[in-house]
Structures are given as C-alpha cells and as structure tokens.
Protein backbone atom coordinates (compact mmCIF):
# COMPACT_ATOMS: atom_id res chain seq x y z
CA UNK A 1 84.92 -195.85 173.20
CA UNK A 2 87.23 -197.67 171.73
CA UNK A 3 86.34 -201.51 171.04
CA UNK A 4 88.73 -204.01 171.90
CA UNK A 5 90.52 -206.88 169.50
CA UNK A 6 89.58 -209.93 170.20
CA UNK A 7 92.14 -212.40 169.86
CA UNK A 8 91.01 -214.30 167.04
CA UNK A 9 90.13 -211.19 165.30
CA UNK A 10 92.63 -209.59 162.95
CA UNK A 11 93.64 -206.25 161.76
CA UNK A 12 93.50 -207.76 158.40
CA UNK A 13 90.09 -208.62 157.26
CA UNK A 14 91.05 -209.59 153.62
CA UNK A 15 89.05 -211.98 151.70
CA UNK A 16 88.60 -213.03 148.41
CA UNK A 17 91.98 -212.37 146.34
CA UNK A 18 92.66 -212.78 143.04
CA UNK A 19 96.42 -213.33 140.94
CA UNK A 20 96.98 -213.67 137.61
CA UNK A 21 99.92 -215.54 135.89
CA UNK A 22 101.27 -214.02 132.58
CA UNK A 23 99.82 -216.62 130.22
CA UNK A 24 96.54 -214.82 129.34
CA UNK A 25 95.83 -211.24 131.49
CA UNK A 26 93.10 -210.47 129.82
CA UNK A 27 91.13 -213.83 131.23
CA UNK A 28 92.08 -212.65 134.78
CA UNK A 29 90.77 -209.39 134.39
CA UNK A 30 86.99 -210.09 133.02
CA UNK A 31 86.91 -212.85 136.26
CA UNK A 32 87.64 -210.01 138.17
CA UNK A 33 85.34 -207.81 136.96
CA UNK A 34 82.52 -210.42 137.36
CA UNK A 35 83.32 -210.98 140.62
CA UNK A 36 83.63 -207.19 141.06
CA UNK A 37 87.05 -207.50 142.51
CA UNK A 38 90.26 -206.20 141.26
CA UNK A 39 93.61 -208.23 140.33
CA UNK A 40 96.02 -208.31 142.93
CA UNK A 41 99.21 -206.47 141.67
CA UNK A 42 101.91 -208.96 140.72
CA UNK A 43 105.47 -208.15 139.15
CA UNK A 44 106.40 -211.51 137.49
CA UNK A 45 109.84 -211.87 135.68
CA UNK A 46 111.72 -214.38 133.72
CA UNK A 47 115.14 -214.12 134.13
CA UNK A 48 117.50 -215.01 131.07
CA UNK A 49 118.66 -218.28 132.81
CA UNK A 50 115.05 -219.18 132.35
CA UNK A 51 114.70 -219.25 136.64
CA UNK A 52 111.01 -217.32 137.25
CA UNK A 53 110.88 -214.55 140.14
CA UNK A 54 106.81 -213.76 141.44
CA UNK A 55 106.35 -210.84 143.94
CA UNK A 56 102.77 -209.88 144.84
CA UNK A 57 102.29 -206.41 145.58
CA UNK A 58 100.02 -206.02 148.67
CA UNK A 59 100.17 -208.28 151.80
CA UNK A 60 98.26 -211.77 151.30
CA UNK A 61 98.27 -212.85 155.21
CA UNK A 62 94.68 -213.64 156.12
CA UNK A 63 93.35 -213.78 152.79
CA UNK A 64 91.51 -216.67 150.27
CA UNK A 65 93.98 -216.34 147.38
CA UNK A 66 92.66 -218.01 143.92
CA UNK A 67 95.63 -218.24 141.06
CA UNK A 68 94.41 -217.58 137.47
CA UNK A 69 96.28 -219.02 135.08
CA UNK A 70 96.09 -220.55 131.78
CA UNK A 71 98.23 -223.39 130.09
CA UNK A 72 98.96 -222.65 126.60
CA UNK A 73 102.46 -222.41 124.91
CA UNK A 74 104.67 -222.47 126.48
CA UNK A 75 102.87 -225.04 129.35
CA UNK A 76 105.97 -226.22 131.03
CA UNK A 77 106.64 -222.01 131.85
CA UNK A 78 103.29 -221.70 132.78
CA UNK A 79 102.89 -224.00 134.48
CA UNK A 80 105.86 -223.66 136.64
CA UNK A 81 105.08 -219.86 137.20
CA UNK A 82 102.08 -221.14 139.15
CA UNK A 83 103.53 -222.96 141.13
CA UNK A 84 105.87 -220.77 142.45
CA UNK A 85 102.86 -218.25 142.69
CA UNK A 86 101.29 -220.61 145.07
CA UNK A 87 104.32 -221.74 146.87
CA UNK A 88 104.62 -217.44 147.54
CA UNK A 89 101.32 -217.17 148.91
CA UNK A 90 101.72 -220.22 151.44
CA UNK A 91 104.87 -218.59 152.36
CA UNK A 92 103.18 -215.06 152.67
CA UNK A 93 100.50 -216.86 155.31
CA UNK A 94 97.69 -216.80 152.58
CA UNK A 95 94.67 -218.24 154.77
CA UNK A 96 93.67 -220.30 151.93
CA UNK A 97 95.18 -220.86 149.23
CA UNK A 98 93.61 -222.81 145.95
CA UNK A 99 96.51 -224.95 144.77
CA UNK A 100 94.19 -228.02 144.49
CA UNK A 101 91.52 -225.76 143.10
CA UNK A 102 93.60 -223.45 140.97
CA UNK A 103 91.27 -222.01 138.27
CA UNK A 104 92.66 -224.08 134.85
CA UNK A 105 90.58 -222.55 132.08
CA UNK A 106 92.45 -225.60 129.57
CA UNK A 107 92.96 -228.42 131.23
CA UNK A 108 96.19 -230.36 130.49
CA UNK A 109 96.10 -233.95 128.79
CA UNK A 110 99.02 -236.22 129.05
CA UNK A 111 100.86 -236.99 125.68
CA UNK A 112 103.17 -240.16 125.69
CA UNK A 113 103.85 -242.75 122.62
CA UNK A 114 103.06 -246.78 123.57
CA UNK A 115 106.30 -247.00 124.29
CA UNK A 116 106.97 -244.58 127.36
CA UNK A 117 103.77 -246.31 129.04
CA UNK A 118 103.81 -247.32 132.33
CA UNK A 119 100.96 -248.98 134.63
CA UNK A 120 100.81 -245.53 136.12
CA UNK A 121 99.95 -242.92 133.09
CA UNK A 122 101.71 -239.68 132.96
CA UNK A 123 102.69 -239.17 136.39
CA UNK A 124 103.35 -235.35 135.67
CA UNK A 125 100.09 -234.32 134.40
CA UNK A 126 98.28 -236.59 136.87
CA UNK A 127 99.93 -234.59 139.75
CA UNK A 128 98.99 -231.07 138.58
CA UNK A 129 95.35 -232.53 137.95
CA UNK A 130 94.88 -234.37 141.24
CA UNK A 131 92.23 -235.89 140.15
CA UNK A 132 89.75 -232.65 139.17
CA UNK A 133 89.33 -232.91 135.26
C-alpha cells in the first residue's frame, strides 16, 4: 500500500551539503571525508572581465548547505566567489544556508594606516566577520 505524503513532508530529504570555493580544494575534500560526505559538484568560472559565474550541480532545495572556502591570495576573489556561492543557494531554496557561519579556515584581519581610521574600524572586514572571530 502505498503511503501517503504528508504535506510538510518532501520528496527531497537532503541534508547536510557541502561546496567548495576554488581557493584551496583539497581542504574541502578531507572535511568531507571526515564527515563522510561527498563535495557537492560545482563548475565555478572566472570570466576574463574578472565577473565570477557559480553553478552547483545537483538541486540544493531542502538542504543545510555549508560553503568551504578559504581566504588567501587573492582574498578580494575569494572572497567575492563566496558570496555569490551563497547568494546561489538562497536563490536555489537552500533550507539553510551558513552565510553567517561560513566555514573560514583563515580568518581575515583588517589592514588600514592611522590615517584611513575612522570611529568605526574597517567596515569591510567587520561585515564578512559579523562578529564570529
């Protein structure tokens, strides 16, 4: 007999997900394998203009979607490429998604000379922070 859907119930009972920027791959995949979860395929491009394109490969709707990825050199690429990674997987109906709690394995510090200080610090680095290192 077949059982029927409830209405809060969903085809799609996807979890834990994780992505992986293009900064450091290699991170990604050994937090996968702890977790004993595979990378969600990504195709991540940078265009010659410098404008970044992020498409996930499998359907996100429903799921808890954590973004790996680290800041190194270039940071302002990096860190812009996850960004749009999470922007994607609000817009793909991710059921959570860790923007606040993105995994950082560096965090950023703020770098300004006495002279560009203002009463409220480096607004930029604050922001992508909120607060959490």
């Amino acid at each position: 007999m077949k059982r029927l859907r409830m209405r809060n119930e969903t085809a799609n009972n996807k979890h834990l997900m994780l992505f992986s920027g293009r900064a450091f791959p290699e991170l990604a995949e050994e937090i996968a394998a702890t977790l004993e979860t595979n990378l969600v395929p990504t195709r991540a491009l940078a265009y010659a203009n410098s404008e970044i394109y992020v498409r996930f490969e499998e359907s996100v709707r429903g799921s808890d979607a954590f973004v790996i990825q680290s800041h190194t050199a270039p940071v302002n690429e990096w860190i812009m490429e996850q960004l749009i990674m999470v922007d994607a997987l609000k817009r793909a109906s991710a059921k959570r998604y860790y923007r606040g709690r993105a995994l950082l394995p560096v965090c950023t510090s703020g770098q300004e000379t006495p002279r560009q200080r203002t009463h409220l610090g480096p607004v930029g680095v604050r922001s992508l922070q909120g607060g959490r290192c």
